[in-house]
Protein backbone atom coordinates (compact mmCIF):
# COMPACT_ATOMS: atom_id res chain seq x y z
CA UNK A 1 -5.85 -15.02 7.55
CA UNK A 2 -4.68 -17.11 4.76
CA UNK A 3 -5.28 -21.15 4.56
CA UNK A 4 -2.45 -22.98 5.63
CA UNK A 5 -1.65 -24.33 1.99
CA UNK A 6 -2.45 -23.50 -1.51
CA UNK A 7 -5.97 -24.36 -2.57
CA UNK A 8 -6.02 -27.17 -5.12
CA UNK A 9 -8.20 -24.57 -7.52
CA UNK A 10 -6.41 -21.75 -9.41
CA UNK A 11 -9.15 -19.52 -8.40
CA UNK A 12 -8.32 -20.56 -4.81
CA UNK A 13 -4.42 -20.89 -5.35
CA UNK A 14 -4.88 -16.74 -6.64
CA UNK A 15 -6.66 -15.85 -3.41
CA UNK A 16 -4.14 -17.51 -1.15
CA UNK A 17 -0.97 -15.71 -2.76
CA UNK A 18 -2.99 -12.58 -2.99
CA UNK A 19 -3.83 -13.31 1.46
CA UNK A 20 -0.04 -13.63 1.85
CA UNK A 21 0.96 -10.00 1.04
CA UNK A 22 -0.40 -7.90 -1.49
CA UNK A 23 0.76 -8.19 -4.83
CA UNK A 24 1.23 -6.58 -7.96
CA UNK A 25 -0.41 -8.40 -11.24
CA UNK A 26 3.08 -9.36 -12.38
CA UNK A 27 4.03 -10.85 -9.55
CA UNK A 28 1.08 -12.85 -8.89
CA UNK A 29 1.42 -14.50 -12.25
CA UNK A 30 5.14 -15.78 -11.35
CA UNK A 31 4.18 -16.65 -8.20
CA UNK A 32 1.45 -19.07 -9.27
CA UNK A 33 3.47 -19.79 -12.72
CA UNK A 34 0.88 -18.53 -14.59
CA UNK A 35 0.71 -16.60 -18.26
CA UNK A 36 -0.34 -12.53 -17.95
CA UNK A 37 -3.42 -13.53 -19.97
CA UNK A 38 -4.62 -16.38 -17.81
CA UNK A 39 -4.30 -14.05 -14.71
CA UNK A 40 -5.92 -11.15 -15.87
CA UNK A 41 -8.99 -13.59 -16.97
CA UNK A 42 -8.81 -15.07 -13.24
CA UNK A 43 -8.77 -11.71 -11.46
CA UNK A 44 -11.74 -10.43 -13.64
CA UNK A 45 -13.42 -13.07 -12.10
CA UNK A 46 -12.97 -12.48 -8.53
CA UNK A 47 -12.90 -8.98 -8.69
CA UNK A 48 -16.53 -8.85 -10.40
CA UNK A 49 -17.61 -11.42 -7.56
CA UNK A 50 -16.03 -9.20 -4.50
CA UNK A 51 -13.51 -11.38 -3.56
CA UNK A 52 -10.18 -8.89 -4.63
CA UNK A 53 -9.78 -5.36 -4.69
CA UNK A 54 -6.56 -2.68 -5.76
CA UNK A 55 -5.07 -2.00 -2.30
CA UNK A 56 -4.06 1.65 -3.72
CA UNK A 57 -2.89 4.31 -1.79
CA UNK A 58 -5.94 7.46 -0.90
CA UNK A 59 -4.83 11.15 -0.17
CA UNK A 60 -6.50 10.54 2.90
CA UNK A 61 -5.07 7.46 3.86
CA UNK A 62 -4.41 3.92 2.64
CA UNK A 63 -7.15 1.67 1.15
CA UNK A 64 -6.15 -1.23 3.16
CA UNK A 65 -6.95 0.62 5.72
CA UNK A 66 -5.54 0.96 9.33
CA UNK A 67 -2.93 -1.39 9.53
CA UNK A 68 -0.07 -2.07 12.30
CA UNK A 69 1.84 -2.69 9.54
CA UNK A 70 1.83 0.55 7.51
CA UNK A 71 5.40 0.85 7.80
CA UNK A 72 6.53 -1.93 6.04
CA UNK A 73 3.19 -1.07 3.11
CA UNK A 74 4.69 -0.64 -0.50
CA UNK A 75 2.21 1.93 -1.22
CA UNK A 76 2.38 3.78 2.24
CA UNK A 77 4.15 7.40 1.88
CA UNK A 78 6.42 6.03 -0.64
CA UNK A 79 8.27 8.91 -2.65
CA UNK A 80 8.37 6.15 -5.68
CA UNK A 81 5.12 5.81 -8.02
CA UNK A 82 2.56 3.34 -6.02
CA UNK A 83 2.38 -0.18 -7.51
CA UNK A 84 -0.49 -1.47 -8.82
CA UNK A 85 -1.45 -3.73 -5.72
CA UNK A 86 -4.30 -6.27 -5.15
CA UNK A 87 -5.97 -7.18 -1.82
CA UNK A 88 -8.79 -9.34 -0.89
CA UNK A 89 -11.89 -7.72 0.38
CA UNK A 90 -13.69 -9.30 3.50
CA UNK A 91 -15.57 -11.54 1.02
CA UNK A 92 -12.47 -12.61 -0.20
CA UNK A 93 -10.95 -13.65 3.48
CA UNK A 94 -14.01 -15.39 4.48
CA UNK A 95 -13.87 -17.28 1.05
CA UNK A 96 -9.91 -17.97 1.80
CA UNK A 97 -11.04 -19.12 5.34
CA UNK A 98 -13.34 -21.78 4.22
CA UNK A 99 -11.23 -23.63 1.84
CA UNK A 100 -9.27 -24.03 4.60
């Protein structure tokens, strides 16, 4: 569910590395070779327009949801602390899809 290559926007470059896998803040901003500040500005924005979400894990379950890949999750009945992952929401895939 992620475009094929990067989007040419930052905004759009964030949501494709964030489609990948989800990621931590940290990693995000070395991924995309970006300062902490200019990420945390960026995913502001899309969170307050419903395109990411934390992908943290729920007592009852994970808030990815059900996923056929649970056992490979970071977050899924991990004895460590859980990391602070970010997902895209549906808005956020269909957005991803289009630029495309």
């Amino acid at each position: 569910m992620t475009a094929a290559r990067p989007p040419a926007s930052p905004l759009g470059a964030l949501l494709h590395a964030i489609g990948i896998q989800p990621r931590t803040p940290d990693e995000l901003a070395r991924a995309l070779g970006s300062t902490p500040d200019a990420l945390n500005g960026m995913l502001r924005t899309l969170r307050s327009g419903g395109y990411v979400q934390d992908a943290t894990p729920q007592q009852d379950g994970c808030a990815c949801g059900p996923c056929a890949l649970k056992s490979m999750c970071r977050n899924a009945d991990n004895a460590e602390p859980a990391l602070h992952l970010l997902r895209l929401t549906p808005r956020g895939e269909t957005y991803l899809r289009r630029l495309a």
